[in-house]
N, C-alpha and C. Protein backbone atom coordinates (compact mmCIF):
# COMPACT_ATOMS: atom_id res chain seq x y z
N UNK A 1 0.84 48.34 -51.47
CA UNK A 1 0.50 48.26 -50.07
C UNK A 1 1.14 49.41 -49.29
N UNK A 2 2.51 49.62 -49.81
CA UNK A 2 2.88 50.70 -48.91
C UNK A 2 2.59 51.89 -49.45
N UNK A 3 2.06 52.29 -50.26
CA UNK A 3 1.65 53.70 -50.93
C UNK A 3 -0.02 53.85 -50.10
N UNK A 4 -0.48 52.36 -50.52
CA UNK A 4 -2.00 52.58 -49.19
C UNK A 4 -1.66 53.30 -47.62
N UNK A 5 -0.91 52.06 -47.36
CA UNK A 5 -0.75 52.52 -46.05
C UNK A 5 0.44 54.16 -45.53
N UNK A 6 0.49 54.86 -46.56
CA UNK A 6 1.02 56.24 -46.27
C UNK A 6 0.33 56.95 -46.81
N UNK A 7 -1.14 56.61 -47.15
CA UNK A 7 -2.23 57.43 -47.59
C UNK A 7 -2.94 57.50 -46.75
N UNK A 8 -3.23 56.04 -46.04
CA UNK A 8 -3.78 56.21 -45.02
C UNK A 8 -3.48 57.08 -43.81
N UNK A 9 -1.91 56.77 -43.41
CA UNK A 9 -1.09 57.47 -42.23
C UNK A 9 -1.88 58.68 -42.33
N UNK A 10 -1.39 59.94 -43.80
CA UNK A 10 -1.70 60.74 -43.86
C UNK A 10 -3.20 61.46 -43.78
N UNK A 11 -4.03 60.62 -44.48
CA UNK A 11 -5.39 60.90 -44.19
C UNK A 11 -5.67 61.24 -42.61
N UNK A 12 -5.53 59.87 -41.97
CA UNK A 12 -5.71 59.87 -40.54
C UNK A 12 -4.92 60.62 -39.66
N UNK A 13 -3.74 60.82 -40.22
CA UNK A 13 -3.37 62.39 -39.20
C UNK A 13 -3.33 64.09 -39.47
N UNK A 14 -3.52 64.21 -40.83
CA UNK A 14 -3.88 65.51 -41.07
C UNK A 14 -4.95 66.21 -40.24
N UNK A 15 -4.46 67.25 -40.27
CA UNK A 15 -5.86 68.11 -38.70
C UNK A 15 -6.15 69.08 -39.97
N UNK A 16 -5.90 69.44 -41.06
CA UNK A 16 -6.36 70.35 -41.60
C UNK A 16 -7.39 70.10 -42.02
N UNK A 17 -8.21 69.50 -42.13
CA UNK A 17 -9.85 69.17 -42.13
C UNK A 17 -10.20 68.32 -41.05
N UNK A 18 -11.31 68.67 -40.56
CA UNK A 18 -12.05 67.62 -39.43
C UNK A 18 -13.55 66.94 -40.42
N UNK A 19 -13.69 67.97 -41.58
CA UNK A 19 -14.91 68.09 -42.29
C UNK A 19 -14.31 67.39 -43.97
N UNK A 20 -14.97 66.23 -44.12
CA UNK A 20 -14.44 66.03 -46.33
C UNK A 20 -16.07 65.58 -46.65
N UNK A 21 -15.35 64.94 -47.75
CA UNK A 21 -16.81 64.99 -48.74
C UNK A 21 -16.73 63.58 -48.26
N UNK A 22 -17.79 62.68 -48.56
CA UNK A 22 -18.24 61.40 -48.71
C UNK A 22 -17.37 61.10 -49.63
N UNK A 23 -16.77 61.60 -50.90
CA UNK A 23 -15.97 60.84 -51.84
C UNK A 23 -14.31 60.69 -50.93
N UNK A 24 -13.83 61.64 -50.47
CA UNK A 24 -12.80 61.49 -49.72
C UNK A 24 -12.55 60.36 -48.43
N UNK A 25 -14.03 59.94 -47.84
CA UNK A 25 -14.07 59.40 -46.68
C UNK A 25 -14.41 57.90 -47.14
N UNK A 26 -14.95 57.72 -48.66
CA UNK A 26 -14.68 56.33 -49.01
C UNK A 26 -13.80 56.04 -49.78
N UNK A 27 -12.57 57.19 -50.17
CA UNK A 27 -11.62 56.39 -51.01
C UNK A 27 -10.30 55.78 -49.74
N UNK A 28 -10.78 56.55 -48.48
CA UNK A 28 -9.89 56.44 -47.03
C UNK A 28 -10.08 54.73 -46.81
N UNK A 29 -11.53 54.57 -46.74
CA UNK A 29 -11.95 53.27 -46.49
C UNK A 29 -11.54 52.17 -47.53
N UNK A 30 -11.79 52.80 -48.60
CA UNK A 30 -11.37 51.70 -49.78
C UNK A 30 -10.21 51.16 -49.46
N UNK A 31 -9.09 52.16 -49.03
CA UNK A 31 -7.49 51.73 -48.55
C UNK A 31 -7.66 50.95 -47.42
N UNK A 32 -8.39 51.43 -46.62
CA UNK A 32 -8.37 50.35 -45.70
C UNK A 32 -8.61 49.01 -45.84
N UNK A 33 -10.08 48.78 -46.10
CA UNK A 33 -10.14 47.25 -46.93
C UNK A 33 -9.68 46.86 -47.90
N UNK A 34 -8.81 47.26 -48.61
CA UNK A 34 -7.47 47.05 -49.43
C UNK A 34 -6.53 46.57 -48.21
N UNK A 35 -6.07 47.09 -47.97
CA UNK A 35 -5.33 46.95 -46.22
C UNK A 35 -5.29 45.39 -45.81
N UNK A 36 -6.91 44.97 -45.23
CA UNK A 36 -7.21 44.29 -44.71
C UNK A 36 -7.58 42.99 -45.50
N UNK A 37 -7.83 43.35 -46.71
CA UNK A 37 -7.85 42.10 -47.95
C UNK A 37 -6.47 41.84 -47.79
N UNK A 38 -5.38 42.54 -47.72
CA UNK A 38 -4.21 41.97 -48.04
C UNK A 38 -3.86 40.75 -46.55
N UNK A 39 -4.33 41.60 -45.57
CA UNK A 39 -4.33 40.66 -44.30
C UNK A 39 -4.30 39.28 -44.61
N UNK A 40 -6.38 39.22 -44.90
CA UNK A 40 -6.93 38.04 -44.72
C UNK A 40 -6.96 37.58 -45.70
N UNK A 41 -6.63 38.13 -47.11
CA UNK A 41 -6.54 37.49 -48.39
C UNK A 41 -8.01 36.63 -48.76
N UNK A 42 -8.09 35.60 -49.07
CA UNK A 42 -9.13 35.10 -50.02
C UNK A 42 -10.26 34.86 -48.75
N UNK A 43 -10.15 35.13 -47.32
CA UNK A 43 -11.14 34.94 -46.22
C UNK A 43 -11.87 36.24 -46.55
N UNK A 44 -11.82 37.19 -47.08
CA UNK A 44 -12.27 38.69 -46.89
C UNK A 44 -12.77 39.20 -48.25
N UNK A 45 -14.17 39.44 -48.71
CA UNK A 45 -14.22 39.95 -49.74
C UNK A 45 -14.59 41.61 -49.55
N UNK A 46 -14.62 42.20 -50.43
CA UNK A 46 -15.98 43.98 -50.12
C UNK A 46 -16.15 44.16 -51.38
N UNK A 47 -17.14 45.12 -50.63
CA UNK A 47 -17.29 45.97 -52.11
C UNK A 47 -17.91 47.32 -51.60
N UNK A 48 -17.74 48.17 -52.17
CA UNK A 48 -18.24 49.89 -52.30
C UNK A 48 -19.59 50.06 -53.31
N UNK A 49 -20.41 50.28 -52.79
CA UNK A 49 -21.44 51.11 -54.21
C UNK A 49 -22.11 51.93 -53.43
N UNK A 50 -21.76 52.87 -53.81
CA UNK A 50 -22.58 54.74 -52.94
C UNK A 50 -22.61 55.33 -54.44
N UNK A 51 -24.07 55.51 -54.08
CA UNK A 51 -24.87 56.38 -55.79
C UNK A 51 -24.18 57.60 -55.37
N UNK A 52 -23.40 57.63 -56.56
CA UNK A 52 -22.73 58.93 -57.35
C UNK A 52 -23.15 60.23 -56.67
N UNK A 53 -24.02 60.42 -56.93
CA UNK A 53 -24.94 61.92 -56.49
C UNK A 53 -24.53 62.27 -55.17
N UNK A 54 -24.13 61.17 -54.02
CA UNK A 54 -23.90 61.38 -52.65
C UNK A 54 -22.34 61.90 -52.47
N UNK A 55 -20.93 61.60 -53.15
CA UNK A 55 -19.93 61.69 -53.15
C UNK A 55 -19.59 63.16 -52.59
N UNK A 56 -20.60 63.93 -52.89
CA UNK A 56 -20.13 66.01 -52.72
C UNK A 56 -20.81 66.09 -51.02
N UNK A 57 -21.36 64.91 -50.20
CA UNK A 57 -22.30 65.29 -49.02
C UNK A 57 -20.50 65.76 -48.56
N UNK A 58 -20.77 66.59 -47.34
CA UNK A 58 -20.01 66.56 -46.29
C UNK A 58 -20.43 65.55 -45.36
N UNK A 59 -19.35 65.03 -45.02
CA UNK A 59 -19.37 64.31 -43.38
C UNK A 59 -18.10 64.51 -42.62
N UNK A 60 -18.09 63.94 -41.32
CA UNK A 60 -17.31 64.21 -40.36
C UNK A 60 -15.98 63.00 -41.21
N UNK A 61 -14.63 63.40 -40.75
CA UNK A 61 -13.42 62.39 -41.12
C UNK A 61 -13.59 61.27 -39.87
N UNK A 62 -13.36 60.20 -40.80
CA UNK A 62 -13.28 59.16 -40.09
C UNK A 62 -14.54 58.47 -39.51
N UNK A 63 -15.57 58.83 -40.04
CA UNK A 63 -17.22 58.52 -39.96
C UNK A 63 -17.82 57.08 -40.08
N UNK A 64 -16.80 56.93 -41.11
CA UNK A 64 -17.56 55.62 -41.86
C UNK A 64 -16.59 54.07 -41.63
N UNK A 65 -15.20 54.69 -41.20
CA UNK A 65 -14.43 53.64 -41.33
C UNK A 65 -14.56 53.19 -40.04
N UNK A 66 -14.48 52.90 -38.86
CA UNK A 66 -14.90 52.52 -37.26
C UNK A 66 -15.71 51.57 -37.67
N UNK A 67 -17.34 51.96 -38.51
CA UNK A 67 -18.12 51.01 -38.55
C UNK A 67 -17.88 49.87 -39.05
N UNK A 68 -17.04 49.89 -40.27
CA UNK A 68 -16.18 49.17 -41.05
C UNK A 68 -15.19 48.04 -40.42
N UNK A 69 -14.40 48.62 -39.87
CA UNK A 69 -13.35 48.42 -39.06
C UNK A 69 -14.64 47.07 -37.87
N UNK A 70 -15.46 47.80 -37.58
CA UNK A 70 -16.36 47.08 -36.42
C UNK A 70 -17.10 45.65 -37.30
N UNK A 71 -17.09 45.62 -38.48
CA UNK A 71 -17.79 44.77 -39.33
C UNK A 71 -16.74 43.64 -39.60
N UNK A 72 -15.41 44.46 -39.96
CA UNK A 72 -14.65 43.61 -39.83
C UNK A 72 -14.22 42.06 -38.51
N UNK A 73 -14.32 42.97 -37.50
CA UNK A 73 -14.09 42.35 -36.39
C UNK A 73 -15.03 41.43 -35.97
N UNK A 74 -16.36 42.18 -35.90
CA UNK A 74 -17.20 41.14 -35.31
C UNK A 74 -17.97 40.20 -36.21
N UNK A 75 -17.72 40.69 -37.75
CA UNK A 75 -18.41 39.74 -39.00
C UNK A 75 -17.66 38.45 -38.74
N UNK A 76 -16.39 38.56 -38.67
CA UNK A 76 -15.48 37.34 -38.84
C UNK A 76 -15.74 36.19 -37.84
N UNK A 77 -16.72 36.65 -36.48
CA UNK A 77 -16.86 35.53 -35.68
C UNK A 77 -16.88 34.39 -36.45
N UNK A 78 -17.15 33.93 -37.76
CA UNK A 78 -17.51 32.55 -38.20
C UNK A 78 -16.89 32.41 -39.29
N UNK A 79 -17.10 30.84 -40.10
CA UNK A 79 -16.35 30.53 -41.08
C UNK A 79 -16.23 31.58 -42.26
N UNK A 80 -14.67 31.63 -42.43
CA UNK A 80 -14.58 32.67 -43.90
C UNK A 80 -15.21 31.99 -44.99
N UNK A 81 -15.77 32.67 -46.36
CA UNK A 81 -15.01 34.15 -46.45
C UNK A 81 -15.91 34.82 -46.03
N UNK A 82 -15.65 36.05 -45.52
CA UNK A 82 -16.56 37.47 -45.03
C UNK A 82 -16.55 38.36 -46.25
N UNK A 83 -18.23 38.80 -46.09
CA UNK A 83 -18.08 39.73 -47.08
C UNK A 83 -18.50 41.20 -46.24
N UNK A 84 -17.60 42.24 -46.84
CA UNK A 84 -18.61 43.50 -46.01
C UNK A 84 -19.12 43.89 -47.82
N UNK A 85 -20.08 44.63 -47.17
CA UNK A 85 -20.66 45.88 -48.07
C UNK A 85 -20.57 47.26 -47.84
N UNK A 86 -20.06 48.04 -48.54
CA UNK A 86 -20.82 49.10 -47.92
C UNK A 86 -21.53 49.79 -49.43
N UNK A 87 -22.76 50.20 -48.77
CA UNK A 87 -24.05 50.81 -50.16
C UNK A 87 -24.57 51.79 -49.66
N UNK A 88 -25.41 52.25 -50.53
CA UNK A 88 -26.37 53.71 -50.12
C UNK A 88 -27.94 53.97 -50.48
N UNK A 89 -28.23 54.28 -49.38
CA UNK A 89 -29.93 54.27 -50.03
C UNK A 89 -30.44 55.73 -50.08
N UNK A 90 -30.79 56.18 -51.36
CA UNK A 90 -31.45 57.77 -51.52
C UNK A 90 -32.78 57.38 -51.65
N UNK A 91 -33.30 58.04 -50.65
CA UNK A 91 -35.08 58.20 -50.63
C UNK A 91 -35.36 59.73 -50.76
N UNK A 92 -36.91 59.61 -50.93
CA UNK A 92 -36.97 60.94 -51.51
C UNK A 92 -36.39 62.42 -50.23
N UNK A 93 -36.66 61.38 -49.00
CA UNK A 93 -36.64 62.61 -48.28
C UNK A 93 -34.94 62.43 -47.20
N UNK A 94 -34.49 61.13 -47.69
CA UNK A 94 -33.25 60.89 -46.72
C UNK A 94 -31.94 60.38 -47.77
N UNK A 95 -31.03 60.27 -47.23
CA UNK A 95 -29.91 59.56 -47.77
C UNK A 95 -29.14 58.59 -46.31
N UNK A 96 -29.14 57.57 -46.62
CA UNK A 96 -28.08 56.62 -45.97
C UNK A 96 -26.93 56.26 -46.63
N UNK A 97 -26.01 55.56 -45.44
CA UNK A 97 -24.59 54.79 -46.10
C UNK A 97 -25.29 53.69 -44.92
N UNK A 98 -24.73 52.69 -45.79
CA UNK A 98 -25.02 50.88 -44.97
C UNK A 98 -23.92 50.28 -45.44
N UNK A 99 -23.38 49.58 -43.60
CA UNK A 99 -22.27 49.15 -43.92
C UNK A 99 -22.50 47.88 -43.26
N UNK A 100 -22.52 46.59 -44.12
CA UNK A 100 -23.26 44.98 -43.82
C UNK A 100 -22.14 43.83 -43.90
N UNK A 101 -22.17 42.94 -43.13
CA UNK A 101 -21.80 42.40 -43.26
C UNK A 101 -22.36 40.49 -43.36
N UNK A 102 -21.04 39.56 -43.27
CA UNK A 102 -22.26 38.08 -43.14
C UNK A 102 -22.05 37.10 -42.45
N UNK A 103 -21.79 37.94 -41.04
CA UNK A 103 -21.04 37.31 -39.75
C UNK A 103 -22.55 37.23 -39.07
N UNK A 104 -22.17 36.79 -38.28
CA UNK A 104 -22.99 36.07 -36.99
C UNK A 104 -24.49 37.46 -36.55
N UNK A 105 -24.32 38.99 -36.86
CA UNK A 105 -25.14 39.85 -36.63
C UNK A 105 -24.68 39.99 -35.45
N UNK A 106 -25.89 40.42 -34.53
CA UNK A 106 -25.92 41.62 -33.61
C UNK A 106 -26.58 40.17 -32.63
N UNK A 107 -26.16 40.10 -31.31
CA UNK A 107 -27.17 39.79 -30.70
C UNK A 107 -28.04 40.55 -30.05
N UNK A 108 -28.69 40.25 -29.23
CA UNK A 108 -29.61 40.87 -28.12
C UNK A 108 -29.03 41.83 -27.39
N UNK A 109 -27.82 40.69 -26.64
CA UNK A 109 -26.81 41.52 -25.65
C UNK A 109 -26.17 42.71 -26.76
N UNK A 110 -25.74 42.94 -26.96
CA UNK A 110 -25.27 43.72 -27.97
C UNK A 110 -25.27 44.65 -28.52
N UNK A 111 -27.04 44.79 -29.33
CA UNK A 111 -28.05 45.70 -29.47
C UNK A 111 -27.92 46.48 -28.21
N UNK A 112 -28.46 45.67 -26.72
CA UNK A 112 -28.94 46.34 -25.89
C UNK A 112 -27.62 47.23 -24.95
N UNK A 113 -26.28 47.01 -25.07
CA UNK A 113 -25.26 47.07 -24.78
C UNK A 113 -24.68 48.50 -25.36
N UNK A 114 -24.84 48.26 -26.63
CA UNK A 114 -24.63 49.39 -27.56
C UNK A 114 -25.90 50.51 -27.38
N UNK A 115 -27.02 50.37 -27.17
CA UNK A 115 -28.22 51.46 -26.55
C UNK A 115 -27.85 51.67 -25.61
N UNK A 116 -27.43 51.15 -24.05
CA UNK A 116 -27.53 51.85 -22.84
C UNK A 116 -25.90 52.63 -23.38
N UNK A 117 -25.21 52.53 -23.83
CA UNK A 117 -23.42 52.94 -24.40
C UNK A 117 -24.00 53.96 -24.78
N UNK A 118 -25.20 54.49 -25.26
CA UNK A 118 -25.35 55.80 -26.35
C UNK A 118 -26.23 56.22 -25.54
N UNK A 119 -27.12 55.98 -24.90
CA UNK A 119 -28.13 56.70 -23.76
C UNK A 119 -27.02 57.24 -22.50
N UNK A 120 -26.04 56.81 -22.28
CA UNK A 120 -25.01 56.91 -21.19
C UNK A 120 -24.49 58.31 -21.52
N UNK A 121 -23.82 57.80 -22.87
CA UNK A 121 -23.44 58.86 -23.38
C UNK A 121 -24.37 60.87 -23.47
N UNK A 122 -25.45 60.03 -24.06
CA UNK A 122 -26.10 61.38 -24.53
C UNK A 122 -26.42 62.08 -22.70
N UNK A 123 -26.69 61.60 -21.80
CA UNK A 123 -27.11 62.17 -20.59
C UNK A 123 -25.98 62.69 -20.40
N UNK A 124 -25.13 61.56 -20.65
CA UNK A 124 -23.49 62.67 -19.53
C UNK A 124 -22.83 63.11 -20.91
N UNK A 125 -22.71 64.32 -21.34
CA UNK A 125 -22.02 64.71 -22.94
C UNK A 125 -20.67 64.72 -22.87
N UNK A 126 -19.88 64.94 -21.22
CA UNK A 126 -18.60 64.64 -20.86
C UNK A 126 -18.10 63.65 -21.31
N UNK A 127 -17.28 63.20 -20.40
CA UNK A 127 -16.73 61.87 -20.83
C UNK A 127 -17.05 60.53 -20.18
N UNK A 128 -18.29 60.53 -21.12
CA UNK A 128 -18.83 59.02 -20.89
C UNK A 128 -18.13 57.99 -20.24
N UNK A 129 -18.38 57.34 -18.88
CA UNK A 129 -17.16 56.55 -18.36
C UNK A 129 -18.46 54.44 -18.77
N UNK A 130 -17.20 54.60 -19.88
CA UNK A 130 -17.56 53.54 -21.03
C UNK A 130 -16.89 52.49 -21.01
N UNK A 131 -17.06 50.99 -20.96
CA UNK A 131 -15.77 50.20 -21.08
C UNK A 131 -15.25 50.17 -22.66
N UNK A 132 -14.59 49.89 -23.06
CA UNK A 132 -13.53 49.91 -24.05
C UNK A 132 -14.77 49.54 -25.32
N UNK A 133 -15.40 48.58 -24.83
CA UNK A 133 -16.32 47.77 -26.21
C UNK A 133 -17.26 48.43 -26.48
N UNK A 134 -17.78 49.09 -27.48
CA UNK A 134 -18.78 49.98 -28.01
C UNK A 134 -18.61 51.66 -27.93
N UNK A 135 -17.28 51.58 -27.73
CA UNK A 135 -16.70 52.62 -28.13
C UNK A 135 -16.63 53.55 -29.12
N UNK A 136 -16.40 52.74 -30.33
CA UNK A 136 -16.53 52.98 -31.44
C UNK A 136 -17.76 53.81 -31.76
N UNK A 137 -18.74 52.92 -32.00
CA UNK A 137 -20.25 53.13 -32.03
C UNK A 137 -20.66 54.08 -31.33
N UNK A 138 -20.61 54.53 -30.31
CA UNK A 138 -20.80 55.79 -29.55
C UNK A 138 -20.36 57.00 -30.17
N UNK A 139 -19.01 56.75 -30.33
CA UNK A 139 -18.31 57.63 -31.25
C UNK A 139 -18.74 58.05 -32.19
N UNK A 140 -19.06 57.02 -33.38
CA UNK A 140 -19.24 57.45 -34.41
C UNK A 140 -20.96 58.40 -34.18
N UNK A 141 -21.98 57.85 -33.79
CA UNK A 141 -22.98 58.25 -33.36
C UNK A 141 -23.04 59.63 -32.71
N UNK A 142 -21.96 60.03 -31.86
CA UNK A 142 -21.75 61.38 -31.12
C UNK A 142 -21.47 62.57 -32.07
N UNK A 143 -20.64 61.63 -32.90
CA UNK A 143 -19.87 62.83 -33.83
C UNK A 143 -20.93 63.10 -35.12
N UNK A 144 -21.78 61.85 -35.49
CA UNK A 144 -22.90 62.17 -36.54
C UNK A 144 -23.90 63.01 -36.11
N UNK A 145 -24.14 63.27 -34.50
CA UNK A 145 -25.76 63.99 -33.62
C UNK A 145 -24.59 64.99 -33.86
N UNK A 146 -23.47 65.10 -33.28
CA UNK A 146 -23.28 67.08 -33.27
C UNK A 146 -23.33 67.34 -35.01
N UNK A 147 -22.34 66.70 -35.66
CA UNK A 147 -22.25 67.11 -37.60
C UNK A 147 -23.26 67.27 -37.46
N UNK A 148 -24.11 67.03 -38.14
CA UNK A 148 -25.61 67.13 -38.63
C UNK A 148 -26.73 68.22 -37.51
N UNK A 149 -26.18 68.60 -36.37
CA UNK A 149 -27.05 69.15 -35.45
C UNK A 149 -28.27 68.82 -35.28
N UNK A 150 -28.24 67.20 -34.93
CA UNK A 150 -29.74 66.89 -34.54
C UNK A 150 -30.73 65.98 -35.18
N UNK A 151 -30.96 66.10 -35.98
CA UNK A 151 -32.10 64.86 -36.67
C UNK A 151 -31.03 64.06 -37.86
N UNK A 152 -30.60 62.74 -37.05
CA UNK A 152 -29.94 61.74 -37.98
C UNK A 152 -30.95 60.80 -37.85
N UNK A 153 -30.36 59.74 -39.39
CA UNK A 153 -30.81 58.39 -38.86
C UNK A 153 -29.26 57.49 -38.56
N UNK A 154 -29.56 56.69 -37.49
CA UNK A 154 -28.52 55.97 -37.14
C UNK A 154 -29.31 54.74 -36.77
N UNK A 155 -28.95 53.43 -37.38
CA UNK A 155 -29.46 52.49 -36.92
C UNK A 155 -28.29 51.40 -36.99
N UNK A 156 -28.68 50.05 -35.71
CA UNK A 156 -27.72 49.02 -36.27
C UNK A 156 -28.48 47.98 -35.62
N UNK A 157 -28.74 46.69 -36.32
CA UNK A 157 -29.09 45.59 -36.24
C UNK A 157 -28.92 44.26 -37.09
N UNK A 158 -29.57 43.69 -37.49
CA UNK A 158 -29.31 42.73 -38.59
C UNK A 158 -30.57 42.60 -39.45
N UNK A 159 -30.19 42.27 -40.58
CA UNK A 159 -31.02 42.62 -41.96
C UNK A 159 -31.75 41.26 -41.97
N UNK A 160 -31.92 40.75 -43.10
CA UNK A 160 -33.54 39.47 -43.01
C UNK A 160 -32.68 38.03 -42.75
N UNK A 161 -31.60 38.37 -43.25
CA UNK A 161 -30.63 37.13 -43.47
C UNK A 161 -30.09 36.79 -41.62
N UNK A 162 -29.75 37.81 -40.85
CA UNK A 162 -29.60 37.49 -39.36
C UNK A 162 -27.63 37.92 -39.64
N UNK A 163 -27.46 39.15 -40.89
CA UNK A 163 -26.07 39.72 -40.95
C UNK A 163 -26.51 40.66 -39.84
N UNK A 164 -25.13 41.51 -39.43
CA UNK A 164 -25.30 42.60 -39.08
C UNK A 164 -24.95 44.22 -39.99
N UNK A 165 -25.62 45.03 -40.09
CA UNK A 165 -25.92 45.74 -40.78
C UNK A 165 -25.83 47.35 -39.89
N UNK A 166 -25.11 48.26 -40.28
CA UNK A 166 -25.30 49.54 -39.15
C UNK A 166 -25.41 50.56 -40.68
N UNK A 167 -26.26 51.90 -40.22
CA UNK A 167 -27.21 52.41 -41.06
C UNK A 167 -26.80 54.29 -40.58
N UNK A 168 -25.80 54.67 -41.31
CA UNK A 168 -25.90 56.41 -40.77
C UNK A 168 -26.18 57.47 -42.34
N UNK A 169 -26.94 58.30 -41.52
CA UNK A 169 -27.82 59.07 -42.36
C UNK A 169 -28.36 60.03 -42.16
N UNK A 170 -28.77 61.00 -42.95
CA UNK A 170 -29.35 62.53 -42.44
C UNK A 170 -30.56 62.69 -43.53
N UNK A 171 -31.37 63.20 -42.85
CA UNK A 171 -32.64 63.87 -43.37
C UNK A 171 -32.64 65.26 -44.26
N UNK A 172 -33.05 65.04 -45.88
CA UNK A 172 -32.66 66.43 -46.27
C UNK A 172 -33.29 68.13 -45.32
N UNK A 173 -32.72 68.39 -44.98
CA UNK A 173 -33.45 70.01 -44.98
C UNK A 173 -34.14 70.78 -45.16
N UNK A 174 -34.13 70.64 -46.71
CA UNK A 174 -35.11 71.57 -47.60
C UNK A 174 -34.69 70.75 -49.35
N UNK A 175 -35.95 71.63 -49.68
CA UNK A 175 -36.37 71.25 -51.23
C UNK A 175 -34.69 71.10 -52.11
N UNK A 176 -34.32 72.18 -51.98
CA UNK A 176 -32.63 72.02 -52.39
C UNK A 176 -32.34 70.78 -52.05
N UNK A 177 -31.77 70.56 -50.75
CA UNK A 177 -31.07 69.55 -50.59
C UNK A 177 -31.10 67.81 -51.83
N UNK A 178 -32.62 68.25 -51.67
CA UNK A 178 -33.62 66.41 -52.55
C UNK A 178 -32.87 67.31 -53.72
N UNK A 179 -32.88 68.38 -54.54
CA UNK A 179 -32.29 68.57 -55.70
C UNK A 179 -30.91 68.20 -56.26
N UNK A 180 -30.35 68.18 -55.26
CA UNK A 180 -28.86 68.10 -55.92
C UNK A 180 -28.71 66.98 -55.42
N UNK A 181 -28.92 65.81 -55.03
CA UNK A 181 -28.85 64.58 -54.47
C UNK A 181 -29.79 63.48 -55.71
């Protein structure tokens, strides 16, 4: 536990990268829900499965864990145990990370809460004057539209079951890109 949590320290305060690979940014997370299993113990399950091939993408630090962190929090509204997921979907022309959980989902308010939070945002690029809740999500969303410069997929709602489920992803480029993926 304490070797996690001074991996973590360090991850999260090093400035010498703002930029790692997908393999770096889920072994960050892995510690974390290591972390947080130790918390909640037998209330908390996860699991990781991101197809191999994706591990070399670049992404922004600290990308993936917020959403995580957000799954955590709001999955747990209801009786344990919680499970998160996080998985990956390669299509021919995209790659996602999905990070799910089997809490209560998204409501209405929520959805719609978290859209006007990111429409707010994108008009004023300053500093969004945001209340504290959907913070995150903005965030992570701000920092995936500049990384990527422009055509992401970002989605969050709930999957068939009525979990909540949030969805970030980029569109390959060119013929290369589908190659080495």
């Amino acid at each position: 536990m304490c070797r996690n949590l001074s991996q973590i320290m360090r991850y999260i305060t090093s400035t010498a990268e703002t930029t790692v690979t997908l393999k770096d940014e889920l072994d960050y997370v892995q510690k974390y829900l290591y972390c947080m299993k130790v918390r909640y113990q037998s209330s908390l399950n996860y699991s990781i499965d991101v197809d191999k091939r994706l591990l070399s993408q670049p992404v922004p630090k600290l990308i993936i864990q917020p959403i995580v962190e957000n799954a955590i929090r709001y999955g747990s509204d209801c009786a344990p145990p919680w499970n998160i997921s996080v998985t990956s979907v390669v299509t021919h022309g995209s790659w996602q990370i999905e990070v799910s959980d089997t809490g209560p989902g998204f409501t209405e308010e929520a959805k719609e809460r978290i859209t006007a939070n990111i429409m707010k945002a994108i008009q004023n690029p300053g500093l969004p004057e945001l209340k504290i809740n959907g913070l995150g999500t903005v965030n992570v969303y701000l920092r995936w539209k500049i990384f990527c410069k422009g055509d992401i997929i970002f989605r969050y709602g709930n999957n068939a079951d009525g979990h909540g489920v949030v969805s970030i992803g980029r569109y390959f480029q060119n013929k290369e890109d589908t190659e080495t993926v």
